[in-house]
C-alpha atoms as a PDB file:
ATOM      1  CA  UNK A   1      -7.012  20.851   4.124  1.00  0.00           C
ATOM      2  CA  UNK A   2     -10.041  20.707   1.955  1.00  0.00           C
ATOM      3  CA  UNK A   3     -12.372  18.235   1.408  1.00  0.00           C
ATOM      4  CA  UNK A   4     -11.311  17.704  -2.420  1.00  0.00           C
ATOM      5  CA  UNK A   5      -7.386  17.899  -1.333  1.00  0.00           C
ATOM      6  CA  UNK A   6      -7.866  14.653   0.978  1.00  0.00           C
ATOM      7  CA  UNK A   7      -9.980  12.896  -1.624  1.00  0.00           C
ATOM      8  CA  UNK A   8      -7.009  13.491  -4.023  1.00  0.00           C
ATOM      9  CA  UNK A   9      -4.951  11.861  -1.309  1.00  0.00           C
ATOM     10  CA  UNK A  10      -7.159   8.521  -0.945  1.00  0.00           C
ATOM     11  CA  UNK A  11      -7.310   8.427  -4.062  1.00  0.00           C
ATOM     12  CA  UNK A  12      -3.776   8.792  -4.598  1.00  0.00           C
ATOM     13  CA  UNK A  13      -2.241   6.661  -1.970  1.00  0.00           C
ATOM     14  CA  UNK A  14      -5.188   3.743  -2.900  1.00  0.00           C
ATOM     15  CA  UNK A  15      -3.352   4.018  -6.811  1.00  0.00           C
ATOM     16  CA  UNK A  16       0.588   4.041  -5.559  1.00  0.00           C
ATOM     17  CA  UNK A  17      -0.696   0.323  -3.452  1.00  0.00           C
ATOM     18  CA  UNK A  18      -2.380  -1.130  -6.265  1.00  0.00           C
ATOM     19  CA  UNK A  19       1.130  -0.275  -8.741  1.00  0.00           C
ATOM     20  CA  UNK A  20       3.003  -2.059  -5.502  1.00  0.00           C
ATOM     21  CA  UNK A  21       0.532  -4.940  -5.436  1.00  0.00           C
ATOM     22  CA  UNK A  22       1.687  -5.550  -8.982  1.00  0.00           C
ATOM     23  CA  UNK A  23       4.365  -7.776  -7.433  1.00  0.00           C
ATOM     24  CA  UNK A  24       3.232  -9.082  -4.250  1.00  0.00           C
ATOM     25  CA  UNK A  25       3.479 -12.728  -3.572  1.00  0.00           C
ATOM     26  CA  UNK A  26       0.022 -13.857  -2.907  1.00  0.00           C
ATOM     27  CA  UNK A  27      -0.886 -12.454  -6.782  1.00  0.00           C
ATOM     28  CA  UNK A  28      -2.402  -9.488  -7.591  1.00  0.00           C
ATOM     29  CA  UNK A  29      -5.912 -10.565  -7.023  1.00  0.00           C
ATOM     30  CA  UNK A  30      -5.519 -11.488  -3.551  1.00  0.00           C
ATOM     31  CA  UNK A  31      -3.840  -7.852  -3.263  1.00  0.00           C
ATOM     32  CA  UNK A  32      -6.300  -6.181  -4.988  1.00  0.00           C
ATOM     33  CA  UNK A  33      -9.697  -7.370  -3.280  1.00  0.00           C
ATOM     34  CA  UNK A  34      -8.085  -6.933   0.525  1.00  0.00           C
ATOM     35  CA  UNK A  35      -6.954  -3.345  -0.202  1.00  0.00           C
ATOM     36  CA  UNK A  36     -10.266  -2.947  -1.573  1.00  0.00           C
ATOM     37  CA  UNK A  37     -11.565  -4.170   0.896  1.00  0.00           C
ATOM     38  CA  UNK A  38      -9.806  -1.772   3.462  1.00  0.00           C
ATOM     39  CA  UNK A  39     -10.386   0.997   1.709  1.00  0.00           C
ATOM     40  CA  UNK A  40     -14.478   0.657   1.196  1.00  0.00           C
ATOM     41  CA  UNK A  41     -14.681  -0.119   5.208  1.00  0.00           C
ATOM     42  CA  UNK A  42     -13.171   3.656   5.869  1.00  0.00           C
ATOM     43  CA  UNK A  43     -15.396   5.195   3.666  1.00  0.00           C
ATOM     44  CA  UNK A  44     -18.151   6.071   5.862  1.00  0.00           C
ATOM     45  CA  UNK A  45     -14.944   8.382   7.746  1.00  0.00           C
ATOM     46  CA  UNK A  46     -15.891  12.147   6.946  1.00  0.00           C
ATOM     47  CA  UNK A  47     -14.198  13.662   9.208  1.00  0.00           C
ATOM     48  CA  UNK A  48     -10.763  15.241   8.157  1.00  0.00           C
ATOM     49  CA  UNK A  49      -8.633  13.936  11.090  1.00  0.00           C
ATOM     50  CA  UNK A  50      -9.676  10.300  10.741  1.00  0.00           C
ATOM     51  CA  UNK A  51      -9.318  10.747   7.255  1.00  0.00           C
ATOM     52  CA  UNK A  52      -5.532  11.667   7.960  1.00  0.00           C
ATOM     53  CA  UNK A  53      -5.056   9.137   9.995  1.00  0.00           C
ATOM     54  CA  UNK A  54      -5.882   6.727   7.513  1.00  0.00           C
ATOM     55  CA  UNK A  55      -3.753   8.168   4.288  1.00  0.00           C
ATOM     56  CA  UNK A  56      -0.954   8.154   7.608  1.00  0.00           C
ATOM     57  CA  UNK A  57      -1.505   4.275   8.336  1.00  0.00           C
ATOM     58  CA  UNK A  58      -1.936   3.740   4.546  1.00  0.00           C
ATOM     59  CA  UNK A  59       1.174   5.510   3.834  1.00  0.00           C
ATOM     60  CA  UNK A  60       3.114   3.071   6.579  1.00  0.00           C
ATOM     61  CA  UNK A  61       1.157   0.111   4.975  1.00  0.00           C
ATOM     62  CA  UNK A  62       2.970   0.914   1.694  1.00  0.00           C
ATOM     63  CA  UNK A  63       6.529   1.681   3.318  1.00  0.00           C
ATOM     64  CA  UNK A  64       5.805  -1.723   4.560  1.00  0.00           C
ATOM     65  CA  UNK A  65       5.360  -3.456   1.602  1.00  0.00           C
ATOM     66  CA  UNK A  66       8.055  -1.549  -0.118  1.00  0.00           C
ATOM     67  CA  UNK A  67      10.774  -3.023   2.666  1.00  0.00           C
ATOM     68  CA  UNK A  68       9.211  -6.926   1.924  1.00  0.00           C
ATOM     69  CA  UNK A  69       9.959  -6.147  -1.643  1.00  0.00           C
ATOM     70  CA  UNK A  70      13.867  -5.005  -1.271  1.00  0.00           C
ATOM     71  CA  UNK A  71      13.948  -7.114   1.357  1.00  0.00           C
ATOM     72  CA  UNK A  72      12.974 -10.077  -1.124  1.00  0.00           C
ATOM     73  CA  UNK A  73      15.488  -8.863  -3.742  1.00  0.00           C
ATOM     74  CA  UNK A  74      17.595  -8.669  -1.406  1.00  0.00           C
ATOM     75  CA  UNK A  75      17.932 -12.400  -0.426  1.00  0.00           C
ATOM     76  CA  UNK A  76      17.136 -13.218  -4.117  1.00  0.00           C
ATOM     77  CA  UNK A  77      20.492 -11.401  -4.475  1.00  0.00           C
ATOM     78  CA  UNK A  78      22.328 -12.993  -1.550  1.00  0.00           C
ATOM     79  CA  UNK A  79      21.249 -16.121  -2.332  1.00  0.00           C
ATOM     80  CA  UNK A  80      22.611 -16.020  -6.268  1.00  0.00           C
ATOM     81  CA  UNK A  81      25.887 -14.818  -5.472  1.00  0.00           C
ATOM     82  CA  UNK A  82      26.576 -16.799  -2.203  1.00  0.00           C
ATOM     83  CA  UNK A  83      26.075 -19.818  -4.986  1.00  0.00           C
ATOM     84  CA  UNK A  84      29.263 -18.753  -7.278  1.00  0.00           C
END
């Protein structure tokens, strides 16, 4: 892969965990600043295989924060109908 194809990546994966981070528990704020945070410390990284390593542990980060969502509505769910 090119340079320019794993920039589209980054830049890609960074937008798909801010839309998650819409909903995460500690606020948006908190959510935004830390992944910020983690992104700007990995962007000295110009070589293409750390690079892919990082879209691979971002990509796990959002699987991650996908399952604490459904996992969320999930007992949001359990909890309602256990109730009636």
């Amino acid at each position: 892969m090119t340079a320019p194809e794993l920039r589209w990546q980054v830049i890609h994966i960074y937008k798909e965990l801010l839309f998650l981070g819409r909903n995460y528990p500690l606020g948006y704020e908190y959510f935004r600043t830390r992944l910020h945070k983690a992104f700007i410390s990995q962007a000295h990284l110009t070589d293409g295989d750390q690079i892919r390593k990082g879209i691979a542990r971002a990509e796990f980060v959002k699987k991650e924060i996908e399952a604490l969502y459904y996992l969320k509505r999930y007992r949001t769910l359990k909890q309602r109908y256990e109730n009636n």
